[in-house]
C-alpha atoms as a PDB file:
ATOM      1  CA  UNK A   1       3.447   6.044   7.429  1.00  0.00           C
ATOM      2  CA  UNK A   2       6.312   5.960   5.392  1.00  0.00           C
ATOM      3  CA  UNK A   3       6.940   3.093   2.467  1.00  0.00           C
ATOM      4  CA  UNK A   4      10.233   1.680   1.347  1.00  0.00           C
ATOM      5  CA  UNK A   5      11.143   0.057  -1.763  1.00  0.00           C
ATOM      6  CA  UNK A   6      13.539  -2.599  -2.161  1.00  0.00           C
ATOM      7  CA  UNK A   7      14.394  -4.428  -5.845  1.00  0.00           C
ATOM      8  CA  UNK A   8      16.669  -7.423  -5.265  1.00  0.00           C
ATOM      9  CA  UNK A   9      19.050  -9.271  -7.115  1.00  0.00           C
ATOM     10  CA  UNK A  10      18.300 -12.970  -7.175  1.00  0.00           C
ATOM     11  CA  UNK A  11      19.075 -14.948  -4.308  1.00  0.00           C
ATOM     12  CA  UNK A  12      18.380 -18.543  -2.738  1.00  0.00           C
ATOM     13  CA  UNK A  13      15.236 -19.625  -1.638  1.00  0.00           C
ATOM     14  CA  UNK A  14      16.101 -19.731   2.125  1.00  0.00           C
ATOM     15  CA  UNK A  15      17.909 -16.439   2.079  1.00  0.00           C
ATOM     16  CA  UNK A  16      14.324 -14.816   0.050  1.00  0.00           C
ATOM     17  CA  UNK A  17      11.986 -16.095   2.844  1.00  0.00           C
ATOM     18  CA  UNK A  18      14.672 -14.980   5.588  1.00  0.00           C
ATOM     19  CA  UNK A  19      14.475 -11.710   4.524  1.00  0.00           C
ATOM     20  CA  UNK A  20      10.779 -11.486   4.082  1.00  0.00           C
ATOM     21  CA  UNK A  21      10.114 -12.877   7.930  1.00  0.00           C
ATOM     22  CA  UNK A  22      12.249  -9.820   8.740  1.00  0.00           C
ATOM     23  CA  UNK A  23      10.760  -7.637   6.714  1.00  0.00           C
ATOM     24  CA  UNK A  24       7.741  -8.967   9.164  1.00  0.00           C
ATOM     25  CA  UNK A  25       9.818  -8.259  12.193  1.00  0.00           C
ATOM     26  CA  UNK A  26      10.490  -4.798  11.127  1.00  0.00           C
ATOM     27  CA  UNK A  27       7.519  -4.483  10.897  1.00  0.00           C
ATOM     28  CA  UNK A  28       6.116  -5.556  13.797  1.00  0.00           C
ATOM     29  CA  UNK A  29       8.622  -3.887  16.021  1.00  0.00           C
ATOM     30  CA  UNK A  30       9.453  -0.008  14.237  1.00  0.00           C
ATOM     31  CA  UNK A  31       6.087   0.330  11.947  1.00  0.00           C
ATOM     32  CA  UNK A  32       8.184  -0.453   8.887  1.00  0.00           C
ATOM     33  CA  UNK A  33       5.675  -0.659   5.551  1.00  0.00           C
ATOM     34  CA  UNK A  34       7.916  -2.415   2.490  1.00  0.00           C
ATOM     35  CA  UNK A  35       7.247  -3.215  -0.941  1.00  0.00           C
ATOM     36  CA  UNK A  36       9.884  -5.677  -2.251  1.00  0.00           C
ATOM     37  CA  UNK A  37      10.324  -6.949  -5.535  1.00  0.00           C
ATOM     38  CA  UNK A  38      12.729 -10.060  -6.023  1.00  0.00           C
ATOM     39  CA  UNK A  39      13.931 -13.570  -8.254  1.00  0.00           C
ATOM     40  CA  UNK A  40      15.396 -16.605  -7.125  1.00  0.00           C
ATOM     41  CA  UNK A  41      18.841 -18.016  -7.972  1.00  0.00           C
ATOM     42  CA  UNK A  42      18.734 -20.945  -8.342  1.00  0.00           C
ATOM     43  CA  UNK A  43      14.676 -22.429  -9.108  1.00  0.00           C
ATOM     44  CA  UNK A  44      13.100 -23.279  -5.618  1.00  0.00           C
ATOM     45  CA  UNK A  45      10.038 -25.133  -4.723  1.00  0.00           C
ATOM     46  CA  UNK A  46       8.810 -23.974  -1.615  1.00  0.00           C
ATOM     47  CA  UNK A  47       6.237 -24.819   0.993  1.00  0.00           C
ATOM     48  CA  UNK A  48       3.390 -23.413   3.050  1.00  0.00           C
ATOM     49  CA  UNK A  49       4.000 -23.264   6.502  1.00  0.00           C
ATOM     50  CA  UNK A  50       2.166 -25.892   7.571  1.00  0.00           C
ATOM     51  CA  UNK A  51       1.778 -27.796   4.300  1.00  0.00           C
ATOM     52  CA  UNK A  52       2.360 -31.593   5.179  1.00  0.00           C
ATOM     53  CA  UNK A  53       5.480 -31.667   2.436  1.00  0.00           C
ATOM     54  CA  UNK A  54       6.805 -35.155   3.889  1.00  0.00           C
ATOM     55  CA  UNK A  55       3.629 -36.929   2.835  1.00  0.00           C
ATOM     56  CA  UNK A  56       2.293 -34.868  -0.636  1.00  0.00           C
ATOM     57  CA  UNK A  57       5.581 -34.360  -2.454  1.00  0.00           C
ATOM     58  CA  UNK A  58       8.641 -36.854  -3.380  1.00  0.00           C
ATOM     59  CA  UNK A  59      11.645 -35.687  -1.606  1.00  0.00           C
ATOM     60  CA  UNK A  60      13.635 -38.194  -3.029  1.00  0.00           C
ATOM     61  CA  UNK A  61      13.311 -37.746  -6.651  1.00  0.00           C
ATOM     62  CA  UNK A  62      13.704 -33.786  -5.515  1.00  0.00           C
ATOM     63  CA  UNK A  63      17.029 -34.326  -4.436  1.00  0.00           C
ATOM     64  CA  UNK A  64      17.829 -37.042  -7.022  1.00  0.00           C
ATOM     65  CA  UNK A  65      17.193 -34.149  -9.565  1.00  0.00           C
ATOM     66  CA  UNK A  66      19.449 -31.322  -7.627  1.00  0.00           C
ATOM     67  CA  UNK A  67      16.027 -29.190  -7.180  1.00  0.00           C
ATOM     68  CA  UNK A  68      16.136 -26.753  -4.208  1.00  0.00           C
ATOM     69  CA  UNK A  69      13.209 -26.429  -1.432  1.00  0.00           C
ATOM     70  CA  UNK A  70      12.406 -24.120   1.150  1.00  0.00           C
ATOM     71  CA  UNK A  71       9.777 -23.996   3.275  1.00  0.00           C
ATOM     72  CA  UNK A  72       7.818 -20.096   3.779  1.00  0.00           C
ATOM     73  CA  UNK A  73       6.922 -18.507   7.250  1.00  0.00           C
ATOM     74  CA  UNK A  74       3.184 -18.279   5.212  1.00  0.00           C
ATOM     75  CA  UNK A  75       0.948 -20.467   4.586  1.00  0.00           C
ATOM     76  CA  UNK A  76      -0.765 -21.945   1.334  1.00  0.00           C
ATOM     77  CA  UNK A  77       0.426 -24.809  -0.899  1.00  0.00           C
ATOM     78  CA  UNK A  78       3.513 -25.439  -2.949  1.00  0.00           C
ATOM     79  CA  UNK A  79       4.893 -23.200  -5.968  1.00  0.00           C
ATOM     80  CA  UNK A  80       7.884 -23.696  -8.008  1.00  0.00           C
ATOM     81  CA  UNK A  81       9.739 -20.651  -8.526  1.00  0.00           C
ATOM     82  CA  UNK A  82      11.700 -19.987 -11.671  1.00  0.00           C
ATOM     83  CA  UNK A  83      10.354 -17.429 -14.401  1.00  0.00           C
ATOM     84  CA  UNK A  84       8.412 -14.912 -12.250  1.00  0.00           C
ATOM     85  CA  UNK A  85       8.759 -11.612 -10.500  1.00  0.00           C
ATOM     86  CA  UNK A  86       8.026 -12.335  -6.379  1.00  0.00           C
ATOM     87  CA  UNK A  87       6.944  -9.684  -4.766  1.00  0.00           C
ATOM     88  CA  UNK A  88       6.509  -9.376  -0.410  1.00  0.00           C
ATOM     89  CA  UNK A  89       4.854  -6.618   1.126  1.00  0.00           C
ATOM     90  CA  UNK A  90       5.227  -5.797   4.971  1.00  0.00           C
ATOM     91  CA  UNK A  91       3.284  -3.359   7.169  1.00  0.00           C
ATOM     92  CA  UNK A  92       1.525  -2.905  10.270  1.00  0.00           C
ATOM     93  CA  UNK A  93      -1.663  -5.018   9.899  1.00  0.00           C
ATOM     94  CA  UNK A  94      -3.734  -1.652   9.922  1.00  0.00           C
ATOM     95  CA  UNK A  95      -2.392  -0.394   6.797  1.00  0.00           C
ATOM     96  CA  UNK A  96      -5.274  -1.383   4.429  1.00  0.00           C
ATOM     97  CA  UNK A  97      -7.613  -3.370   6.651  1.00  0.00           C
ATOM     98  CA  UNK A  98      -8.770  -6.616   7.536  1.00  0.00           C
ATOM     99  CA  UNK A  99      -6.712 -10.039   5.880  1.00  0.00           C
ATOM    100  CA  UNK A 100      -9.420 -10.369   3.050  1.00  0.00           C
ATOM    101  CA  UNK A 101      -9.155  -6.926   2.743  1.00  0.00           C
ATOM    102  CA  UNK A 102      -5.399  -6.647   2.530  1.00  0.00           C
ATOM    103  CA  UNK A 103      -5.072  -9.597  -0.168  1.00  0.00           C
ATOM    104  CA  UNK A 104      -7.565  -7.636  -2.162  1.00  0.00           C
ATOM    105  CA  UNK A 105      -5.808  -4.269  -2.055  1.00  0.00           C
ATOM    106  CA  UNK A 106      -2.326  -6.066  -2.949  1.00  0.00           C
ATOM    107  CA  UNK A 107      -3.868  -7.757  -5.632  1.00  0.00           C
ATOM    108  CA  UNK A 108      -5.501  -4.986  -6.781  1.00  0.00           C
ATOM    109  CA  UNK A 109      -2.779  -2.847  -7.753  1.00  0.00           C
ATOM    110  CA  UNK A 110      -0.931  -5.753  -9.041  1.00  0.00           C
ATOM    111  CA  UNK A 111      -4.016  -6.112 -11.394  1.00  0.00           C
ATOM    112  CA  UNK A 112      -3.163  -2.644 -12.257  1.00  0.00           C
ATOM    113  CA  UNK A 113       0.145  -2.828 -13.288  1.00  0.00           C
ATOM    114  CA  UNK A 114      -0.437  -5.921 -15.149  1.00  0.00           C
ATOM    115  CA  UNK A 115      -3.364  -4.290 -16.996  1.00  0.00           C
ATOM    116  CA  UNK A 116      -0.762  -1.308 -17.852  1.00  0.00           C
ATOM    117  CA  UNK A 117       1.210  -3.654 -19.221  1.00  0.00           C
ATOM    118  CA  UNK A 118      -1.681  -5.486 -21.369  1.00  0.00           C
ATOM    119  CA  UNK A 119      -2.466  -7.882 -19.515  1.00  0.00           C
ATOM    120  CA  UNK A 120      -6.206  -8.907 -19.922  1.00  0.00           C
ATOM    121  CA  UNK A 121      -6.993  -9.843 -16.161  1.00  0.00           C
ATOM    122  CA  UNK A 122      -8.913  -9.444 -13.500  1.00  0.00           C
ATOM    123  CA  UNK A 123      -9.891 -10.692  -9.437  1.00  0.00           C
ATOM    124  CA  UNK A 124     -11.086 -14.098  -8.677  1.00  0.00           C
ATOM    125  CA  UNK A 125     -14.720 -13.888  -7.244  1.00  0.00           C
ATOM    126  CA  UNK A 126     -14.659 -13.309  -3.665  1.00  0.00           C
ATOM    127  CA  UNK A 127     -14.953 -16.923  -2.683  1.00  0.00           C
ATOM    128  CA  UNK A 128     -13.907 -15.612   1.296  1.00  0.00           C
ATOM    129  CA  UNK A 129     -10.789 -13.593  -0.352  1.00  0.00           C
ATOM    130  CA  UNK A 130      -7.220 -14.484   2.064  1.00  0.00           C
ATOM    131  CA  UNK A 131      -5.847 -17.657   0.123  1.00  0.00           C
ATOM    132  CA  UNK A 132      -5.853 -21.182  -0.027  1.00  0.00           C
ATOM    133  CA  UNK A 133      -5.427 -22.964   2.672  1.00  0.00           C
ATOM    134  CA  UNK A 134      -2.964 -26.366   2.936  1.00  0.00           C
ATOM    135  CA  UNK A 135      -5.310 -28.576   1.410  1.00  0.00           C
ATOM    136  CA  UNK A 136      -3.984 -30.842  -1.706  1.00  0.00           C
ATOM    137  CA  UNK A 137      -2.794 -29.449  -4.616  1.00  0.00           C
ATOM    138  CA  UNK A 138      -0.279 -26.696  -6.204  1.00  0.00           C
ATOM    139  CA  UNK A 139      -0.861 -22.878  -5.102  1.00  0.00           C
ATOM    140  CA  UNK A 140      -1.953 -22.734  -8.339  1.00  0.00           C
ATOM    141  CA  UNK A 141      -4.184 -25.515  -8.696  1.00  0.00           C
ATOM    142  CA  UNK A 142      -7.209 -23.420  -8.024  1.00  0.00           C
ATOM    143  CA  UNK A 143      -7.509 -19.553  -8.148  1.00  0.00           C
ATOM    144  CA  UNK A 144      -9.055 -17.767  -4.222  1.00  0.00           C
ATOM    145  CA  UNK A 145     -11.284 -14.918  -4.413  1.00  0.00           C
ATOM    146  CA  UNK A 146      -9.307 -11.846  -4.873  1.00  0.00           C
ATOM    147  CA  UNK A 147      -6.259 -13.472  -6.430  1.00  0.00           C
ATOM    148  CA  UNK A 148      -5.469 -12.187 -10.079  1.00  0.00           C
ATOM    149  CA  UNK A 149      -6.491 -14.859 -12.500  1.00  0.00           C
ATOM    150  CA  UNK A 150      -6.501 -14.173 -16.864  1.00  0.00           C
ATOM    151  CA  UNK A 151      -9.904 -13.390 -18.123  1.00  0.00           C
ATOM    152  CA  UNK A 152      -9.595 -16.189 -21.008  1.00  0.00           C
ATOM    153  CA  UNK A 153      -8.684 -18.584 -17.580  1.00  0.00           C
ATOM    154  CA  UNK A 154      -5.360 -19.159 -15.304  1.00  0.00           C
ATOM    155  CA  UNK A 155      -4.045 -17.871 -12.726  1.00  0.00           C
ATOM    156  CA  UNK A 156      -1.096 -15.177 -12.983  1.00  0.00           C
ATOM    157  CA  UNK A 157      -0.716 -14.401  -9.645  1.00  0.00           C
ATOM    158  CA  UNK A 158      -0.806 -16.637  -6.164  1.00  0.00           C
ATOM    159  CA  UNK A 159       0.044 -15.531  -2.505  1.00  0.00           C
ATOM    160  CA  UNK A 160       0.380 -16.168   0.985  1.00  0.00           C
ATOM    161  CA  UNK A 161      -0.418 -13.879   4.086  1.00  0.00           C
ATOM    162  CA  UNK A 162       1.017 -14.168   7.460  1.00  0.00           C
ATOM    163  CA  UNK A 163      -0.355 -12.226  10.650  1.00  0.00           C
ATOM    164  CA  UNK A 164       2.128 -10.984  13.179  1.00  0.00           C
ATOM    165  CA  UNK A 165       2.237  -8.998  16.128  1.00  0.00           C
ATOM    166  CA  UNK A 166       0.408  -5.941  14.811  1.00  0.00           C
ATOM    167  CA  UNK A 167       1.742  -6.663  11.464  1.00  0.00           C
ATOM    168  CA  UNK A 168       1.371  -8.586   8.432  1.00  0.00           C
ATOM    169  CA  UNK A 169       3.715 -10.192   5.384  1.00  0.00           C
ATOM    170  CA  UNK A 170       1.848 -10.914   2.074  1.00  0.00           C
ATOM    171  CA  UNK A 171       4.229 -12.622  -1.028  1.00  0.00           C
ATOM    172  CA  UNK A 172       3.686 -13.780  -4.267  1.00  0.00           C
ATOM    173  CA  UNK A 173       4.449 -14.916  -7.303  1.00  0.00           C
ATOM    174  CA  UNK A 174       3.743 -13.360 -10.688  1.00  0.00           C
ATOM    175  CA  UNK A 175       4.338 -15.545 -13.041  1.00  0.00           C
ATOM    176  CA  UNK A 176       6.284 -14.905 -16.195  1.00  0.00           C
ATOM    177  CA  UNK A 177       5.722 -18.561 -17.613  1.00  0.00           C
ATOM    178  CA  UNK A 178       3.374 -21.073 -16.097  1.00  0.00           C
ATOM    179  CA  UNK A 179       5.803 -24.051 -15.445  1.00  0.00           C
ATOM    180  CA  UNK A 180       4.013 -25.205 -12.496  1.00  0.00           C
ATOM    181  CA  UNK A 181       3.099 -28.517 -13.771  1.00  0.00           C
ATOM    182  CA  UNK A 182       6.409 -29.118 -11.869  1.00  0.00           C
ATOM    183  CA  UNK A 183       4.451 -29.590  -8.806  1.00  0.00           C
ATOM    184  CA  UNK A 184       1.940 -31.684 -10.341  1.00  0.00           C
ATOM    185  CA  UNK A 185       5.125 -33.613 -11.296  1.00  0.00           C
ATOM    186  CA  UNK A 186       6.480 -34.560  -7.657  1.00  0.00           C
ATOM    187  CA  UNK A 187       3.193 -34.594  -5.839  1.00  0.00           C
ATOM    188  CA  UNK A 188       3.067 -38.363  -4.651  1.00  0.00           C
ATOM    189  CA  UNK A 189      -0.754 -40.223  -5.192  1.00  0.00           C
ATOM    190  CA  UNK A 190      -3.924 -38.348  -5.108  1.00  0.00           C
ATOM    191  CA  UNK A 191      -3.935 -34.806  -4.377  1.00  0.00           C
ATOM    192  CA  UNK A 192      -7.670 -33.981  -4.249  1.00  0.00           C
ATOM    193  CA  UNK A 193      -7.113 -31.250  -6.688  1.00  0.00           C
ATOM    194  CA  UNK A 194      -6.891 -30.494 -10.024  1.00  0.00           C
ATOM    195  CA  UNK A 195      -4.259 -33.005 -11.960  1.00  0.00           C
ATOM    196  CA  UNK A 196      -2.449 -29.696 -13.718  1.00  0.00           C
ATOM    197  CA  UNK A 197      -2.271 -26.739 -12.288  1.00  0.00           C
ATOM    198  CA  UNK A 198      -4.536 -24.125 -14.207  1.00  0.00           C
ATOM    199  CA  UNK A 199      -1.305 -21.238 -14.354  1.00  0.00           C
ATOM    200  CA  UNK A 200      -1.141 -18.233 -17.086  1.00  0.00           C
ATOM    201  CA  UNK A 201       1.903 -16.829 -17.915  1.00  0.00           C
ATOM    202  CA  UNK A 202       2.239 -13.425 -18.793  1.00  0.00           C
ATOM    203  CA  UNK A 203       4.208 -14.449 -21.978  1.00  0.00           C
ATOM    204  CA  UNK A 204       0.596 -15.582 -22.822  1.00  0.00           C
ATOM    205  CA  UNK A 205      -1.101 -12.180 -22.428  1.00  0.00           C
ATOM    206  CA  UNK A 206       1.794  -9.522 -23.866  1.00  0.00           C
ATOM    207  CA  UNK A 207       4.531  -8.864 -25.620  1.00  0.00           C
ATOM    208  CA  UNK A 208       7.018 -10.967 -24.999  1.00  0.00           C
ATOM    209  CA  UNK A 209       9.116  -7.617 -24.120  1.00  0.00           C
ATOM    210  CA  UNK A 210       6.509  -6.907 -21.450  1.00  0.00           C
ATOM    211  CA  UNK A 211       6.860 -10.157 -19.978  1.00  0.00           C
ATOM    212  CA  UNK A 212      10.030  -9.764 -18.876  1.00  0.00           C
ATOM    213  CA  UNK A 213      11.277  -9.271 -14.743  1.00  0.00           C
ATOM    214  CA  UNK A 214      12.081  -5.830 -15.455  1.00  0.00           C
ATOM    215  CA  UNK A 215       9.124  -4.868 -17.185  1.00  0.00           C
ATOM    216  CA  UNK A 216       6.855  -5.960 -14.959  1.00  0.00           C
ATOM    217  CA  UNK A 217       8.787  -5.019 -11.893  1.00  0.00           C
ATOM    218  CA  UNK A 218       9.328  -1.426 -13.103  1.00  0.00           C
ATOM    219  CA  UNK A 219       5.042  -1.674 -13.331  1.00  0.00           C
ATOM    220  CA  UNK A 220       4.115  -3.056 -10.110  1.00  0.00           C
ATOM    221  CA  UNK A 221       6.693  -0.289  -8.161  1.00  0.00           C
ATOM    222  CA  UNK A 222       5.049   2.491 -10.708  1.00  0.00           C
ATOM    223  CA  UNK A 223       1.403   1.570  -9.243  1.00  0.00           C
ATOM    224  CA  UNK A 224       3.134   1.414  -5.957  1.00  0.00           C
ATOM    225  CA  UNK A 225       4.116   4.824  -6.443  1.00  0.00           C
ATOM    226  CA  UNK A 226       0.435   6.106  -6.958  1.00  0.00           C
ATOM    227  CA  UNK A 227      -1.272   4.153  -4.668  1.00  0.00           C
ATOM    228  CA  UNK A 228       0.414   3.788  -2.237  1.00  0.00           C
ATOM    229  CA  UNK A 229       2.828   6.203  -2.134  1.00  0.00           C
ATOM    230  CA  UNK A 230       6.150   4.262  -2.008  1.00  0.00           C
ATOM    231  CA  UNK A 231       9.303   5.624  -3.140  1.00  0.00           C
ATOM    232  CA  UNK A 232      10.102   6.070  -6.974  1.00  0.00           C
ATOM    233  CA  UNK A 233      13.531   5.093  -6.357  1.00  0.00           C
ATOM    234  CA  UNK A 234      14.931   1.783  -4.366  1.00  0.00           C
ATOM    235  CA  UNK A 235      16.648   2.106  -1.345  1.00  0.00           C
ATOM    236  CA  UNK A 236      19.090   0.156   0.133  1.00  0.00           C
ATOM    237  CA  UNK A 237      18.642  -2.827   2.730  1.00  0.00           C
ATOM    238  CA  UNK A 238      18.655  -1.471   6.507  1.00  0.00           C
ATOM    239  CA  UNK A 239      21.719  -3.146   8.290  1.00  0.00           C
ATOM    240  CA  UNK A 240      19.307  -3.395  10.994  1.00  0.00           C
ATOM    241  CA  UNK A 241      17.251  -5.841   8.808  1.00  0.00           C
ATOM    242  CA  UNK A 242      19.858  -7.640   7.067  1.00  0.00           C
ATOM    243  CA  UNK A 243      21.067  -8.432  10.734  1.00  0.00           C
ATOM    244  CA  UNK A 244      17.910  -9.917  11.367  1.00  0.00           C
ATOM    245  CA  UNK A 245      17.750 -11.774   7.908  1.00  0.00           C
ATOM    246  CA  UNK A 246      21.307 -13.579   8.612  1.00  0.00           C
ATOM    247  CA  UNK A 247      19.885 -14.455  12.272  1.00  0.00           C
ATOM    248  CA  UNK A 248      16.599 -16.037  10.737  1.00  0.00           C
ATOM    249  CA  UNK A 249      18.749 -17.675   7.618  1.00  0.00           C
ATOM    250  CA  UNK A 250      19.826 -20.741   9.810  1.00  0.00           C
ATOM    251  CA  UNK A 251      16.168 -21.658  10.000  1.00  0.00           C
ATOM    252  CA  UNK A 252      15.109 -21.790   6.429  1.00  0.00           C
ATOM    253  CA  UNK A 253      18.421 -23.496   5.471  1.00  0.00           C
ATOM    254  CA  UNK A 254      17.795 -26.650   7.772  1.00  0.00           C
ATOM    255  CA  UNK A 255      15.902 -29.956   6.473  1.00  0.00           C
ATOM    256  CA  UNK A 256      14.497 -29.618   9.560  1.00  0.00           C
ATOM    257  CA  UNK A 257      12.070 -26.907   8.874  1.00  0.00           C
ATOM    258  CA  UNK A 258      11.971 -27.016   5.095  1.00  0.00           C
ATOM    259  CA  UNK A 259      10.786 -31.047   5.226  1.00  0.00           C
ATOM    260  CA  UNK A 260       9.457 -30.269   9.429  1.00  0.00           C
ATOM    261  CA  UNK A 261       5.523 -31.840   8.403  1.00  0.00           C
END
């Protein structure tokens, strides 16, 4: 199997999950496997697939405030999206294993590079590793088993997995700065979770030169390099999958889908 790299200038919410269900497609149809590391331009919050957004957040004061949302083709809760490095991998589904054991693997080499970096963390206890579910509360409200949390408390990194057609899409965000009280912020009445959101920054954990998307980019494609073997240098989008990107991008641009549940 041969890996691709991709490192993306920031782009808007819908166009980012466009691009990483066709990532999915690729890889579902031609065996593509695809680490990509991206920002967003401008802040998004986005949704789990089938998180009910209509009823847990305040759309209203969302748009009163000019804040973008999108909703993902993955599941899981909300995240805002702002000072981080997101990362997607896609690959056919028997690349490392099962869909604990896939969120594991990811999340172990992101531990890695994290931990090259300084970073004092570790994996959640396996609590039935593959994510939250879309039950109240932030993404990172509460920390799954395998997921990369601090070892003084917080979680750095959260994800969401989807399953295809012989394929799977895992993305993430590694958070630079914690700012997810955000969430907290716009979720209307009880959420059955945890008030704040229990995030750690990497400014927290190192230098505040090593907490920057470069750095810690540069360090998630150099474990991707040992590991797994993907390319030490980007390559460009396939006009293949940017084709299929632009045909998906109607979808995550509509109300419709984004605000859908």
């Amino acid at each position: 199997m041969t890996w691709s790299l991709l490192l993306d200038p920031p782009a808007a919410g819908a166009w980012n999950m466009a691009l990483d269900h066709a990532l999915l497609s690729a890889a579902e149809g031609h065996g593509l496997a695809c680490l990509r590391l991206y920002a967003w331009d401008p802040p998004c919050l986005s949704f789990g697939r089938n998180e009910p957004a209509l009823r847990r957040y305040d759309r209203a004061a969302l748009e009163r405030h000019g804040l973008a949302a999108v909703r993902r083709p993955t599941g899981g809760r909300a995240v805002w999206h702002h000072r981080e490095v997101t990362y997607a991998v896609a690959a056919p589904a028997t690349t490392f294993g099962s869909l604990p054991d896939t969120y594991r693997e990811i999340h172990a080499l992101i531990a890695d590079a994290l931990r090259a970096l300084g970073a004092d963390v570790r994996l959640a206890d396996d609590r039935g590793a593959g994510g939250v579910g879309a039950g109240a509360g932030a993404c990172f409200a509460t920390a799954a088993g395998g997921e990369v949390v601090a070892e003084a408390g917080g979680k750095v990194v959260g994800s969401a997995q989807l399953r295809g057609d012989g394929a799977f899409l895992q993305h993430g965000s590694i958070l630079l700065a914690a700012e997810q009280d955000l969430v907290a912020s716009l979720t209307l009445g009880p959420t059955g979770a945890p008030a704040a959101p229990a995030a750690t920054g990497l400014a927290e954990l190192v230098y505040p030169r090593r907490a920057t998307w470069s750095a810690v980019s540069a360090a998630v494609a150099e474990a991707a390099v040992s590991r797994w073997g993907v390319p030490e240098s980007p390559g460009p989008l396939p006009a293949g999958i940017r084709a299929r990107a632009e045909a998906l991008l109607p979808r995550y641009t509509r109300p419709e889908w984004t605000w859908r549940r």
